[in-house]
Protein backbone atom coordinates (compact mmCIF):
# COMPACT_ATOMS: atom_id res chain seq x y z
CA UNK A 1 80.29 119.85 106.80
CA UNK A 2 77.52 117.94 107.43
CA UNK A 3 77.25 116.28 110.52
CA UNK A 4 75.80 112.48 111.05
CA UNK A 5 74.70 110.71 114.39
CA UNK A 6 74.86 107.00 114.01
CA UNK A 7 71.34 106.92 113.36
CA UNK A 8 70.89 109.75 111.16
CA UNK A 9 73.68 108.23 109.31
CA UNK A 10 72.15 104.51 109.06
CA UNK A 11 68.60 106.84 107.54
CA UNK A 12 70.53 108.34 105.04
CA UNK A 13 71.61 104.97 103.52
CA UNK A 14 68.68 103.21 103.74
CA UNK A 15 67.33 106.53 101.48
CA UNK A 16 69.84 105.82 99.54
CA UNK A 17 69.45 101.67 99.11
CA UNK A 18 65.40 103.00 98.28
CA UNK A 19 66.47 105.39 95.48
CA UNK A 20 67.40 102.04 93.62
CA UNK A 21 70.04 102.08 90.52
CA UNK A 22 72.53 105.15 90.72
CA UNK A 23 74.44 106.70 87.33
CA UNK A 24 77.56 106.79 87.90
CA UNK A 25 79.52 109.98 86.79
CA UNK A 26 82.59 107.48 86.67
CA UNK A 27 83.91 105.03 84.26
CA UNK A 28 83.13 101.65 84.87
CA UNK A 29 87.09 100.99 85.51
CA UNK A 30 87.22 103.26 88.54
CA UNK A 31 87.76 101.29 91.22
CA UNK A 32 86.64 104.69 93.39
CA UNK A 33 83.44 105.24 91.69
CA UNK A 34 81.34 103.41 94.35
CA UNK A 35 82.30 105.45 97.18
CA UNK A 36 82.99 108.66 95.64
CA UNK A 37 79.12 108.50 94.78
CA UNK A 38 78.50 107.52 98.24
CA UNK A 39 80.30 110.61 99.68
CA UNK A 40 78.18 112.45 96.81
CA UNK A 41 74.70 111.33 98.02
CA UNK A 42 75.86 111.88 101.64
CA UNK A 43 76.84 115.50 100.73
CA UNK A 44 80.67 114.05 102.81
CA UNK A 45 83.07 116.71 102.10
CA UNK A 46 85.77 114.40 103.42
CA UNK A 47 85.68 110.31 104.68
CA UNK A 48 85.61 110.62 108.23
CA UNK A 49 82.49 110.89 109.91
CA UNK A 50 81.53 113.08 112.91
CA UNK A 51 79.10 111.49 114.89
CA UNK A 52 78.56 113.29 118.25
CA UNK A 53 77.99 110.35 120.46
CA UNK A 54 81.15 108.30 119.10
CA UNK A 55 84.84 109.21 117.82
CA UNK A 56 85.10 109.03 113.66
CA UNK A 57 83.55 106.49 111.56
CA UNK A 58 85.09 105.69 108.77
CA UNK A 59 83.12 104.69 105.71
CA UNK A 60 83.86 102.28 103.05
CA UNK A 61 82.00 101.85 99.65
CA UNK A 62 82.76 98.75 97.02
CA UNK A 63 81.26 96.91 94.29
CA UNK A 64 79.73 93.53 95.60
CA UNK A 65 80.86 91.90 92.35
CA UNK A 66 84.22 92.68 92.17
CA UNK A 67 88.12 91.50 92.61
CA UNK A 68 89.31 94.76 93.08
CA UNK A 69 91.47 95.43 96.57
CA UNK A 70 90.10 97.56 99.02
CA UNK A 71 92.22 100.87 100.34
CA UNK A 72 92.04 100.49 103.87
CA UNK A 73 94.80 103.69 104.37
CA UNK A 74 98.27 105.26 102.99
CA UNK A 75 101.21 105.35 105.20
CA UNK A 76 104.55 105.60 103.71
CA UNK A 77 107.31 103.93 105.27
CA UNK A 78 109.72 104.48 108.05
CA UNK A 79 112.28 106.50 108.15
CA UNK A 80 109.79 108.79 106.78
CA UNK A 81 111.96 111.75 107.05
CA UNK A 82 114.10 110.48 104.47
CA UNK A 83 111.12 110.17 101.89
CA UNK A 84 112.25 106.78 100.71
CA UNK A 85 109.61 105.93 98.26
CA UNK A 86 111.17 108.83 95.99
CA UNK A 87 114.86 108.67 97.26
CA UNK A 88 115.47 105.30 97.61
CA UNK A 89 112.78 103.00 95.46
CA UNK A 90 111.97 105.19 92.73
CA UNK A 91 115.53 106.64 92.51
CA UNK A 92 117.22 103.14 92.61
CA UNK A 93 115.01 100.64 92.00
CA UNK A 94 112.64 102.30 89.73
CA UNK A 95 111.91 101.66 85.87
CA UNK A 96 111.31 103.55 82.72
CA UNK A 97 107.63 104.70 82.07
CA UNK A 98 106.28 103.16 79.10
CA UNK A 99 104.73 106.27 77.81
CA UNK A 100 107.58 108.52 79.90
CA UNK A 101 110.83 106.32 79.19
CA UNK A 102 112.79 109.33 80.55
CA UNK A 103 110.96 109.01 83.88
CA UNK A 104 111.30 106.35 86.77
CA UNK A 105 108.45 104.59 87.97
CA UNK A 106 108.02 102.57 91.39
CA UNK A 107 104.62 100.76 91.39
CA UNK A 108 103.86 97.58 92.83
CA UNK A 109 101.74 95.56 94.94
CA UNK A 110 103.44 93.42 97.53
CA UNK A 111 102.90 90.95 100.14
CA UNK A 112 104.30 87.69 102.97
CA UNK A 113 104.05 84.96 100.07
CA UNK A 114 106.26 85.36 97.40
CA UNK A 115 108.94 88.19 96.41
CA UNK A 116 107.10 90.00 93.06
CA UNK A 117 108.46 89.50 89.67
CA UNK A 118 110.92 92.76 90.50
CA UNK A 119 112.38 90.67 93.83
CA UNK A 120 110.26 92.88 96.40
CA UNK A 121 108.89 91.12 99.43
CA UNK A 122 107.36 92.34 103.15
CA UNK A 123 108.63 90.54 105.22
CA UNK A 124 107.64 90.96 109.45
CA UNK A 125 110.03 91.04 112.33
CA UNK A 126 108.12 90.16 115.67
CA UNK A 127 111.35 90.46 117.47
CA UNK A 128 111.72 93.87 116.39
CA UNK A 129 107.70 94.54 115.96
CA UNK A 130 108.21 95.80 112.33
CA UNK A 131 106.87 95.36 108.95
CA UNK A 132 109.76 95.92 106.49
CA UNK A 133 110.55 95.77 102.30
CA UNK A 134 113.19 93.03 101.04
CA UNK A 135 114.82 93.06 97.97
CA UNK A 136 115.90 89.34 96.67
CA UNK A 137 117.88 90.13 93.25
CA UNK A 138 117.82 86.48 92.81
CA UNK A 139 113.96 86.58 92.68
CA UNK A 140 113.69 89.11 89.50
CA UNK A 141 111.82 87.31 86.71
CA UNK A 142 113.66 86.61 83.29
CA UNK A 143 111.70 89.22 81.37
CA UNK A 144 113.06 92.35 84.22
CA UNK A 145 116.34 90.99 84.02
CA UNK A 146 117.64 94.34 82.05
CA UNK A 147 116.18 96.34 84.84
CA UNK A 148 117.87 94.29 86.95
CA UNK A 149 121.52 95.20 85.39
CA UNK A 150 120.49 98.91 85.42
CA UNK A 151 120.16 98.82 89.39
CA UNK A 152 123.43 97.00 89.58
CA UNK A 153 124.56 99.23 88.60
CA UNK A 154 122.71 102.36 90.31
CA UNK A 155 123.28 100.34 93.36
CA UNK A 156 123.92 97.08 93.71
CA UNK A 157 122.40 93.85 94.59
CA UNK A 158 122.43 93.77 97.90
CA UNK A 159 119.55 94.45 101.02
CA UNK A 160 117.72 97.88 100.69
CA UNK A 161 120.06 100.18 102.56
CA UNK A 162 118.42 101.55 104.91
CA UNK A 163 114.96 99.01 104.85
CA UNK A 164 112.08 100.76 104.72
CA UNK A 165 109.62 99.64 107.34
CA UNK A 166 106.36 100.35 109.63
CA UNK A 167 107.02 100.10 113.41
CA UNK A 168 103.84 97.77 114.80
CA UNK A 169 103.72 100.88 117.32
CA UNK A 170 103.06 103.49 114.81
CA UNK A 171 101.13 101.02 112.60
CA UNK A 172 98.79 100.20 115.24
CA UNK A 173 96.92 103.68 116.21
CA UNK A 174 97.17 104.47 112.46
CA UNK A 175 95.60 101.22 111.22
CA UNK A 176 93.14 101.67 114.86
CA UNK A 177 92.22 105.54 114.66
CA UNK A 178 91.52 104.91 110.78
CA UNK A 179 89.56 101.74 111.11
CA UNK A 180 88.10 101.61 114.37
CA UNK A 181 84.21 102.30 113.26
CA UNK A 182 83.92 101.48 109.82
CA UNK A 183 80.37 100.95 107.85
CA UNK A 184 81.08 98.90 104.88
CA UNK A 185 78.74 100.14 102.19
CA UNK A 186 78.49 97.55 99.12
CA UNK A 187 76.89 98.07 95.78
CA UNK A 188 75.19 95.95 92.86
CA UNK A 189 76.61 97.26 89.26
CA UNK A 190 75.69 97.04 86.37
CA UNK A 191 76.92 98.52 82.70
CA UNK A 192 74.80 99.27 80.32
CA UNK A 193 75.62 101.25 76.92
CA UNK A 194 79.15 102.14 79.07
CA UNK A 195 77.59 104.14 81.79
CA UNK A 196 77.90 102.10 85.57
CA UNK A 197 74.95 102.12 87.99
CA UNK A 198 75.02 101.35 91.14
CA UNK A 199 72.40 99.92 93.88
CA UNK A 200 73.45 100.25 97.17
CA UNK A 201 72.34 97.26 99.06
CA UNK A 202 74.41 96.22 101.24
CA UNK A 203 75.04 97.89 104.64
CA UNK A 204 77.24 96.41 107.79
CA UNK A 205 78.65 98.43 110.92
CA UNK A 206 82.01 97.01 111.75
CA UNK A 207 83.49 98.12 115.08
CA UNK A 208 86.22 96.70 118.09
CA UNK A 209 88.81 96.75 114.85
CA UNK A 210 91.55 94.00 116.33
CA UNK A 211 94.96 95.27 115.34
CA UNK A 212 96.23 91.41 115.86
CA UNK A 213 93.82 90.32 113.15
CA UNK A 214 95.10 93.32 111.07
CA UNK A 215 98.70 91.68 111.75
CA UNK A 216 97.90 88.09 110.90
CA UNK A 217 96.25 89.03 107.54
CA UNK A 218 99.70 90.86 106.36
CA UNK A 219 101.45 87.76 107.51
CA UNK A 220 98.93 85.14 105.48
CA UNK A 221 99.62 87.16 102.33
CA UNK A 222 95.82 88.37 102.56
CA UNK A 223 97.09 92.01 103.58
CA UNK A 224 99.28 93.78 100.62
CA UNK A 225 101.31 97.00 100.60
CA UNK A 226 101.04 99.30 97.54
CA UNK A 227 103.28 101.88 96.17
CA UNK A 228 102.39 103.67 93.51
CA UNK A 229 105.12 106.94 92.77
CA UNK A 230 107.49 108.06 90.06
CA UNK A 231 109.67 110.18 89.45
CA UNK A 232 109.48 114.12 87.83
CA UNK A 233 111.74 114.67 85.12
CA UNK A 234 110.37 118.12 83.91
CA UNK A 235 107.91 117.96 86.26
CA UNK A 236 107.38 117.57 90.22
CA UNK A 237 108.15 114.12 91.84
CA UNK A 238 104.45 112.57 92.55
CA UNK A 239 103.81 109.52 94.94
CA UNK A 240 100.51 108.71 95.01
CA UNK A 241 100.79 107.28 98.79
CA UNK A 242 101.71 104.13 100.00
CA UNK A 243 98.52 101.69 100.69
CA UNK A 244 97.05 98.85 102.51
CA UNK A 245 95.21 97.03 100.63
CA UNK A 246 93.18 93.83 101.35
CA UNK A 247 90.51 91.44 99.27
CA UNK A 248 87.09 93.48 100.15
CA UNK A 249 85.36 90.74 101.51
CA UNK A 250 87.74 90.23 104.15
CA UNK A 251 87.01 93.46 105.75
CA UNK A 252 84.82 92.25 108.58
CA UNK A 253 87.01 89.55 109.86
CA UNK A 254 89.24 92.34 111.52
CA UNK A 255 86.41 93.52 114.08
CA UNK A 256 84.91 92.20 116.94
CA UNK A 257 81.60 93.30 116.27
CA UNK A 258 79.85 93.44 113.02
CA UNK A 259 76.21 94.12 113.10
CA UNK A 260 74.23 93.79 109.27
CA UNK A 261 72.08 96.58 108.92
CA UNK A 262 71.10 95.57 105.33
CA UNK A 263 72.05 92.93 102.96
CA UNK A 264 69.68 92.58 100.19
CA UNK A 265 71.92 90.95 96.76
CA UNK A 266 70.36 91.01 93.78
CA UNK A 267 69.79 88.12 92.18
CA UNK A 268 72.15 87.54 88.33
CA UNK A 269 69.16 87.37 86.34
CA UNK A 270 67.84 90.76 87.90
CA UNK A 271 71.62 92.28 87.77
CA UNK A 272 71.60 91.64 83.81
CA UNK A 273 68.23 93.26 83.09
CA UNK A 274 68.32 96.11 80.86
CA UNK A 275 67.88 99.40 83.26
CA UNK A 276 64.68 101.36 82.36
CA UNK A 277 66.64 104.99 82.06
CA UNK A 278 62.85 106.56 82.44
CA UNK A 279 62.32 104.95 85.63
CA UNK A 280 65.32 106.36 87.29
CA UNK A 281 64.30 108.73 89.50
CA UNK A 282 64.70 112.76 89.14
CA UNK A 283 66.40 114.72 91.24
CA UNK A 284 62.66 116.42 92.00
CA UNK A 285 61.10 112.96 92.79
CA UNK A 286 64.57 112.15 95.36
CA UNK A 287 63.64 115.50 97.04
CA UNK A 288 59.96 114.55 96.88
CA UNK A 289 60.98 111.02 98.66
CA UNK A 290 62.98 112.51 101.05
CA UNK A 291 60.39 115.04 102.48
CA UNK A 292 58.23 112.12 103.37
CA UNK A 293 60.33 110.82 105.57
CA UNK A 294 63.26 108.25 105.38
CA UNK A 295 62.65 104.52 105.83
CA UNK A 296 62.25 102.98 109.34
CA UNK A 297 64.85 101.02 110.37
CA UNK A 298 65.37 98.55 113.58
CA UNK A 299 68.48 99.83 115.26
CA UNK A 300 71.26 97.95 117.60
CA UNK A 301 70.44 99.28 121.31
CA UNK A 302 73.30 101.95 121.39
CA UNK A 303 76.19 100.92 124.15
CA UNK A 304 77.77 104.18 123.87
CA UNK A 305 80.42 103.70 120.95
């Protein structure tokens, strides 16, 4: 694996920002695509970062343009023992896949404001210090109201026996071990004949992650909870991990300390410009580049993080 300091780190990108527009080797619906070519320029076998003079950094890479929620981890509820996301929600509560109508599926993305059109809500118990998943039969929308019969009678209409939930104390170092250096990486896009490029132009350093803020943004509604599993019939159960997910630009608001290393947006008119495909550089003339050395960049005095 290839091992970072900050600094080192904090070169790379700036290479990386100098290299200009980026092909893509994903489609321009993959909400991944921006960091998975991150961790590809970065040769990252995995996203944590080992920096010698500081515990893991985590690094986060998103379109700058772009409505899609951010991943900030998976963590599947409590009691996690009893696998509930399969055993419970998917089993129970799940639906017919369009394309599988023999299979169950269990996906949606839930928050504080409003039950969803299926009568899930998170709800949070500061008595108890838990996060939890409601069920509110009288919240199902008209157009699920067959579903609705078919976990009547699977189960009933009553409270999700037992509630699955996150303990704030098991929530906290997971959300604060995960989270607690982050550089937020974000990237100009463009499309052009259906290929994505990316320019990666935007770089901040977010650290002192505030679990409080973390816990105020799930009550707002800001903070959401994905699942995303069905079930296996002929084939293996698959749950695709439970997330927290949150509105990208809202990232920085949970830290103490953010410090902007880079923020250089492109202007629209120079986002819609046709790209010049024999401009782009080769992987010779990146090599070339990097041999002369990477760009010089005024660093925060380091205060041993």
């Amino acid at each position: 694996m290839k091992v970072f300091t900050k600094e080192s780190l904090i070169a790379d990108l700036m290479e990386i920002y100098n290299m200009g527009w980026i092909r893509s080797d994903k489609s321009p619906k993959n909400n991944g695509a921006v960091g998975n070519k991150l961790e590809e320029l970065l040769e990252m076998t995995e996203n944590n970062l080992p920096l010698p003079n500081a515990t893991e950094w985590e690094i986060k890479g998103q379109r700058r343009q772009t409505t899609s929620l951010l991943t900030l981890f998976h963590m599947d509820p409590s009691p996690q023992a009893m696998s509930l996301v399969n055993s419970l929600l998917v089993t129970q509560y799940g639906w017919p896949l369009r394309t599988r109508p023999k299979e169950l599926s269990f996906r949606q993305t839930i928050s504080t404001s409003a039950p969803s059109d299926r009568g899930f809500q998170v709800v949070i118990n500061d008595v108890e210090r838990k996060v939890g998943i409601t069920f509110k039969a009288e919240a199902v929308a008209e157009k699920h109201k067959a579903w609705l019969q078919t976990v009547e009678k699977r189960v009933g209409l009553k409270e999700l026996n037992p509630q699955p939930y996150w303990a704030f104390s098991d929530l906290a170092p997971k959300a604060g071990t995960k989270l607690k250096n982050t550089f937020y990486i974000v990237a100009d896009s463009k499309v052009q004949d259906g290929i994505e490029y990316f320019w990666y132009n935007g770089i901040l350093m977010l650290q002192e992650f505030d679990f409080d803020k973390f816990i105020e943004a799930l009550r707002q509604g800001l903070l959401r909870i994905d699942f995303d599993a069905r079930s296996g019939f002929e084939i293996p159960w698959h749950n695709h991990g439970t997330k927290y997910r949150l509105p990208s630009n809202l990232l920085p608001s949970f830290y103490g300390k953010v410090t902007v290393i880079l923020d250089a947006p492109l202007e629209p008119q120079e986002r819609l410009k046709r790209i010049d495909i024999a401009a782009l550089r080769t992987p010779s003339e990146v090599e070339k580049a990097a041999s002369e050395g990477p760009t010089v960049v005024q660093l925060p005095q380091n205060d041993g993080d």
